[in-house]
Structure formats: C-alpha cells, structure tokens
Protein backbone atom coordinates (compact mmCIF):
# COMPACT_ATOMS: atom_id res chain seq x y z
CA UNK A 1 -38.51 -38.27 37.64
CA UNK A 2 -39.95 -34.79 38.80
CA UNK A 3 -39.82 -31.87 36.83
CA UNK A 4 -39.61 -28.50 38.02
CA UNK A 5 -40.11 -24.54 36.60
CA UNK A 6 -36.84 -22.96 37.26
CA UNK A 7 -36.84 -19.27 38.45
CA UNK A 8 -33.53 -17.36 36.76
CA UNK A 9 -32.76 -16.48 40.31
CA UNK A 10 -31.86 -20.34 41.15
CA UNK A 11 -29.24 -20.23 38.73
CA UNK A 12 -27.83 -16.79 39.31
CA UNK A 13 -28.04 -17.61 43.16
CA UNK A 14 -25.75 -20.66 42.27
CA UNK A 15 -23.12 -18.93 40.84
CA UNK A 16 -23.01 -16.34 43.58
CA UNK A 17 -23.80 -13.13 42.04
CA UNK A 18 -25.67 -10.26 43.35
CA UNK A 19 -29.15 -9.82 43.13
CA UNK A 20 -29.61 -8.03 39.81
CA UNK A 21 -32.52 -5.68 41.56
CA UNK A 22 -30.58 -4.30 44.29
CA UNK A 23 -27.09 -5.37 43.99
CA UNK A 24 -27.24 -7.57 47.35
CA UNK A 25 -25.35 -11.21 47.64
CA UNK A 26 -26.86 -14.03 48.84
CA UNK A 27 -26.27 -16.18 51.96
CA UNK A 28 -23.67 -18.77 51.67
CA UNK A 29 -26.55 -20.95 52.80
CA UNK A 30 -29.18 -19.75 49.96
CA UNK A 31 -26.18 -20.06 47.39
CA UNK A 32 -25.61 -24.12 48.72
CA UNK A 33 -29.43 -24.83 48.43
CA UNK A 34 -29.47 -23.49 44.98
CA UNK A 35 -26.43 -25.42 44.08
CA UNK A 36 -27.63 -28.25 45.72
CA UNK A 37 -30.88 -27.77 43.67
CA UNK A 38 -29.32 -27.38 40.03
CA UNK A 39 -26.87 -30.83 40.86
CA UNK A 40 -29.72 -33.10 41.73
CA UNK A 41 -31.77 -31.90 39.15
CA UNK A 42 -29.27 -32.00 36.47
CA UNK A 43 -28.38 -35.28 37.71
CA UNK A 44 -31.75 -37.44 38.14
CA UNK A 45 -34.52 -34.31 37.85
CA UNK A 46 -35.94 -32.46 34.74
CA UNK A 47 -36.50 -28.76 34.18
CA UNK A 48 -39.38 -27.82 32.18
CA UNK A 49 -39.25 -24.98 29.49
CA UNK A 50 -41.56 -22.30 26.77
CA UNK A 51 -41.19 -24.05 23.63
CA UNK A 52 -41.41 -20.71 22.58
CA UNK A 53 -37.99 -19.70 24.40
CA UNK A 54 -38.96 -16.86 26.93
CA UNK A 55 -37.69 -18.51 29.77
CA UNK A 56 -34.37 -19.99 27.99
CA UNK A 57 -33.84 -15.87 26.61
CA UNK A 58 -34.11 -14.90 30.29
CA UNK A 59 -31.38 -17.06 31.64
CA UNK A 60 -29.18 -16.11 28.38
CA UNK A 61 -29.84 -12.21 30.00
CA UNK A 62 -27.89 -13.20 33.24
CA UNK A 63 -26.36 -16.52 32.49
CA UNK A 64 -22.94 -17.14 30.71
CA UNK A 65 -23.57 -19.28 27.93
CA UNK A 66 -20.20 -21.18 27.58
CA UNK A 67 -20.85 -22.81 31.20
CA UNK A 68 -18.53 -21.58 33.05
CA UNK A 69 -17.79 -20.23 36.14
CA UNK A 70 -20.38 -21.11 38.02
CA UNK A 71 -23.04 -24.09 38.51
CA UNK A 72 -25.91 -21.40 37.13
CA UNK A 73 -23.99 -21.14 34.06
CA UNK A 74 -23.37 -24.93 34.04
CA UNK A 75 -26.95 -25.12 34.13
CA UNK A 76 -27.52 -23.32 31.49
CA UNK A 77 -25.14 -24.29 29.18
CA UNK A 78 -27.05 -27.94 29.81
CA UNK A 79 -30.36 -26.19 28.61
CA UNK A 80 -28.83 -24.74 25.67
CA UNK A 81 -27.48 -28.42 24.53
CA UNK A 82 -31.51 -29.05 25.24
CA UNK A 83 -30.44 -32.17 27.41
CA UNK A 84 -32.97 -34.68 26.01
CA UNK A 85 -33.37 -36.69 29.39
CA UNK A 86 -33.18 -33.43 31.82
CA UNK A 87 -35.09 -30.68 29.55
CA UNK A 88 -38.55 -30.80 28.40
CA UNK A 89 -40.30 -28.26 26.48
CA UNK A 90 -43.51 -27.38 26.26
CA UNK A 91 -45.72 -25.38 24.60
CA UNK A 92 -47.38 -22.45 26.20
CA UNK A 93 -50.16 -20.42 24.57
CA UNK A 94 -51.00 -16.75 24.73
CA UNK A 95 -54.06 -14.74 24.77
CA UNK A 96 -55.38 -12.27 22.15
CA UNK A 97 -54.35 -9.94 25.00
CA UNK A 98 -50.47 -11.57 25.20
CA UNK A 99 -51.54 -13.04 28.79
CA UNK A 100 -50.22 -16.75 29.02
CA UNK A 101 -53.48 -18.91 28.97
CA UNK A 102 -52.57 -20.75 31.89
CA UNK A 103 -51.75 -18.09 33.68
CA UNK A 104 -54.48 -17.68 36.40
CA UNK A 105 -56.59 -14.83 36.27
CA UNK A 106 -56.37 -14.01 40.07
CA UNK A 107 -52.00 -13.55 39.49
CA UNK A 108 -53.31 -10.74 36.75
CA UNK A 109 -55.75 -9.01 39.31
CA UNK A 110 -52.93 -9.12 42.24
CA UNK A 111 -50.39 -7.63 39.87
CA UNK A 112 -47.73 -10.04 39.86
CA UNK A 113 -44.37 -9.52 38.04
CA UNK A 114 -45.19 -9.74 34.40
CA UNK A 115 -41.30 -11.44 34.02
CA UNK A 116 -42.52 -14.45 36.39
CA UNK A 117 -45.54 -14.93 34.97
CA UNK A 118 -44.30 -17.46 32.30
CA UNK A 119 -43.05 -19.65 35.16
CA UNK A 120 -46.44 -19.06 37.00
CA UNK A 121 -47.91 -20.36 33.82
CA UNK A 122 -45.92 -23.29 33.15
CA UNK A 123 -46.10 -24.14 36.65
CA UNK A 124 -49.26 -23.99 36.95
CA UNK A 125 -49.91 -25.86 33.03
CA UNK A 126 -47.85 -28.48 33.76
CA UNK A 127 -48.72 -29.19 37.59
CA UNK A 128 -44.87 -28.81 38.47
CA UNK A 129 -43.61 -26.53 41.08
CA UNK A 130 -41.42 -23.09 40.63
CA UNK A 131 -38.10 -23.23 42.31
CA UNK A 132 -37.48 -20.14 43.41
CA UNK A 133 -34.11 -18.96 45.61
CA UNK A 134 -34.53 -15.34 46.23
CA UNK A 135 -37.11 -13.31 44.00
CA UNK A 136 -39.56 -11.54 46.50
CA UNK A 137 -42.68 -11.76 44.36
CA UNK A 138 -43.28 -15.37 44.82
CA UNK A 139 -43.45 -14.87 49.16
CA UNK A 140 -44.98 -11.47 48.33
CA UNK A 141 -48.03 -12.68 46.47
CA UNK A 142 -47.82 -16.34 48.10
CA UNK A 143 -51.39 -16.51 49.08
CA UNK A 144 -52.65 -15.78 45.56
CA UNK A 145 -50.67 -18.56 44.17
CA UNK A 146 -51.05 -20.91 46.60
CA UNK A 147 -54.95 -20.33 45.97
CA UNK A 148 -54.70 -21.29 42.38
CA UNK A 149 -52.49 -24.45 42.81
CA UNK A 150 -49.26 -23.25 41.87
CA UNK A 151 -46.35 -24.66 44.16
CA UNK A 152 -43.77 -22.71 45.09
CA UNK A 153 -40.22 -24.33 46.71
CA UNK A 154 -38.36 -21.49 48.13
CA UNK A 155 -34.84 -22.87 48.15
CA UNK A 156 -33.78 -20.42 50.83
CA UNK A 157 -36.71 -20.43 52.73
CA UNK A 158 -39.55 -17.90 53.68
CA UNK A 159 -37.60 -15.02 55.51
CA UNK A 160 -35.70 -12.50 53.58
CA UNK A 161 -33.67 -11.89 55.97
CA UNK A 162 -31.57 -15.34 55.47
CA UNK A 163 -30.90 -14.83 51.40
CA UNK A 164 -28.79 -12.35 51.61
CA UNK A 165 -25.47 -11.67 53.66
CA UNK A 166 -25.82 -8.15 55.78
C-alpha cells in the first residue's frame, strides 16, 4: 500500500477553490489530478499524519469538516474519522529550537516555508513522498529537496503556468 504526505493544497485544489495566497483558480486539469489523487488514495492508498495534529489543524483552516461539497472536504472528513486502514500517524519530534528533527538542515538554510516544513519532515522521516498540486515552494526550492531525499509528486506538473486558469 503506499503512503503519501498530503500538501493542504491537494485537497483545496480538489474542491476547486482559489488559491488562498492570491485568490487564483486552478486548471480544470490540476483540479482532476488532485481529485484523481484523493480517490485512489482514499480507496487503496494511505496518507500519513503529525501525531501531534499540525497537519490535521491545517486542513481544518481551509477544509469543511462535515465533508461536503467537495472531494477535499471528503478527504478530510475521512481523516477526522482517523480511517484506520487509510490514515497513519506518526510521531514527529521537535528541536529545543521548535525545528522538526527530521527536517533537513539544508530546507532551514534555503528558507523554505516554515508551514510546509512539517510535510518536508514527515516526508522525509517516513521515506514517503509530498503530494503537492499547486504550492510554489516545493518547484521553488526543488533542488534543495531533491538533494536531501525528499520526493516531491507535483500533481499538476512543473509549470505554473498550467495550475491555474488565466
């Protein structure tokens, strides 16, 4: 069964909302590929989670709890009900400093979004890949996580200019 690190855009992609940074609305294609995502992996995958809750308090931000409209809140609603067969939490350390310790050192020194860095961590903890649909820092700083091990899948692939409509 693979097991993935779910980036909040995926979901909110999915249910076809603007980008919560700049207001834009993604492609019907990116919206498909992160629907077609969230299906398979709610069907036969498993999405991995903080046991401490950072990531699951981040979808509640931007996700509708009561599943509905949309497959993101579907999705969510499914890790709320802590799916025993599709969610797996894990435990994630800190630092004295409040840096995750799996978080690699060189993702600190490029400056990467603080809010991604749990996924970076988990990612990169549990040897799973981030799915990620239309948050700029993972292409932006792509060659620093590449060079620590960290996967990234970009659902809507590498050029901004497909994940949104114009």
């Amino acid at each position: 069964m693979s097991r993935y690190v779910v980036d909040t855009n995926v979901p909110i992609v999915a249910n076809g909302r603007p980008n919560p940074d700049d207001s834009r609305v993604p492609s019907n294609a990116c919206r498909a590929a992160a629907i077609e995502f969230l299906v398979n992996t709610l069907d036969s995958g498993k999405v991995l989670l903080d046991q401490a809750g950072e990531i699951q308090a981040e979808y509640r931000r931007y996700l509708n709890p009561r599943g509905q409209p949309g497959v993101g809140d579907r999705f969510y609603l499914e890790v709320l009900n802590s799916a025993p067969k599709r969610i797996e939490r894990v435990e994630l350390p800190k630092r004295d400093d409040g840096e995750f310790v799996d978080l690699p050192q060189a993702l600190i020194d490029v400056n990467f979004d603080p809010s991604d860095r749990k996924f970076a961590a988990l990612a990169k903890r549990e040897k799973a890949p981030v799915i990620n649909a239309t948050d700029s820092d993972w292409l932006n700083h792509r060659d620093a996580i590449e060079s620590t091990g960290i996967r990234v899948k970009f659902l809507c692939g590498h050029r901004r200019s497909e994940w949104f409509t114009k």
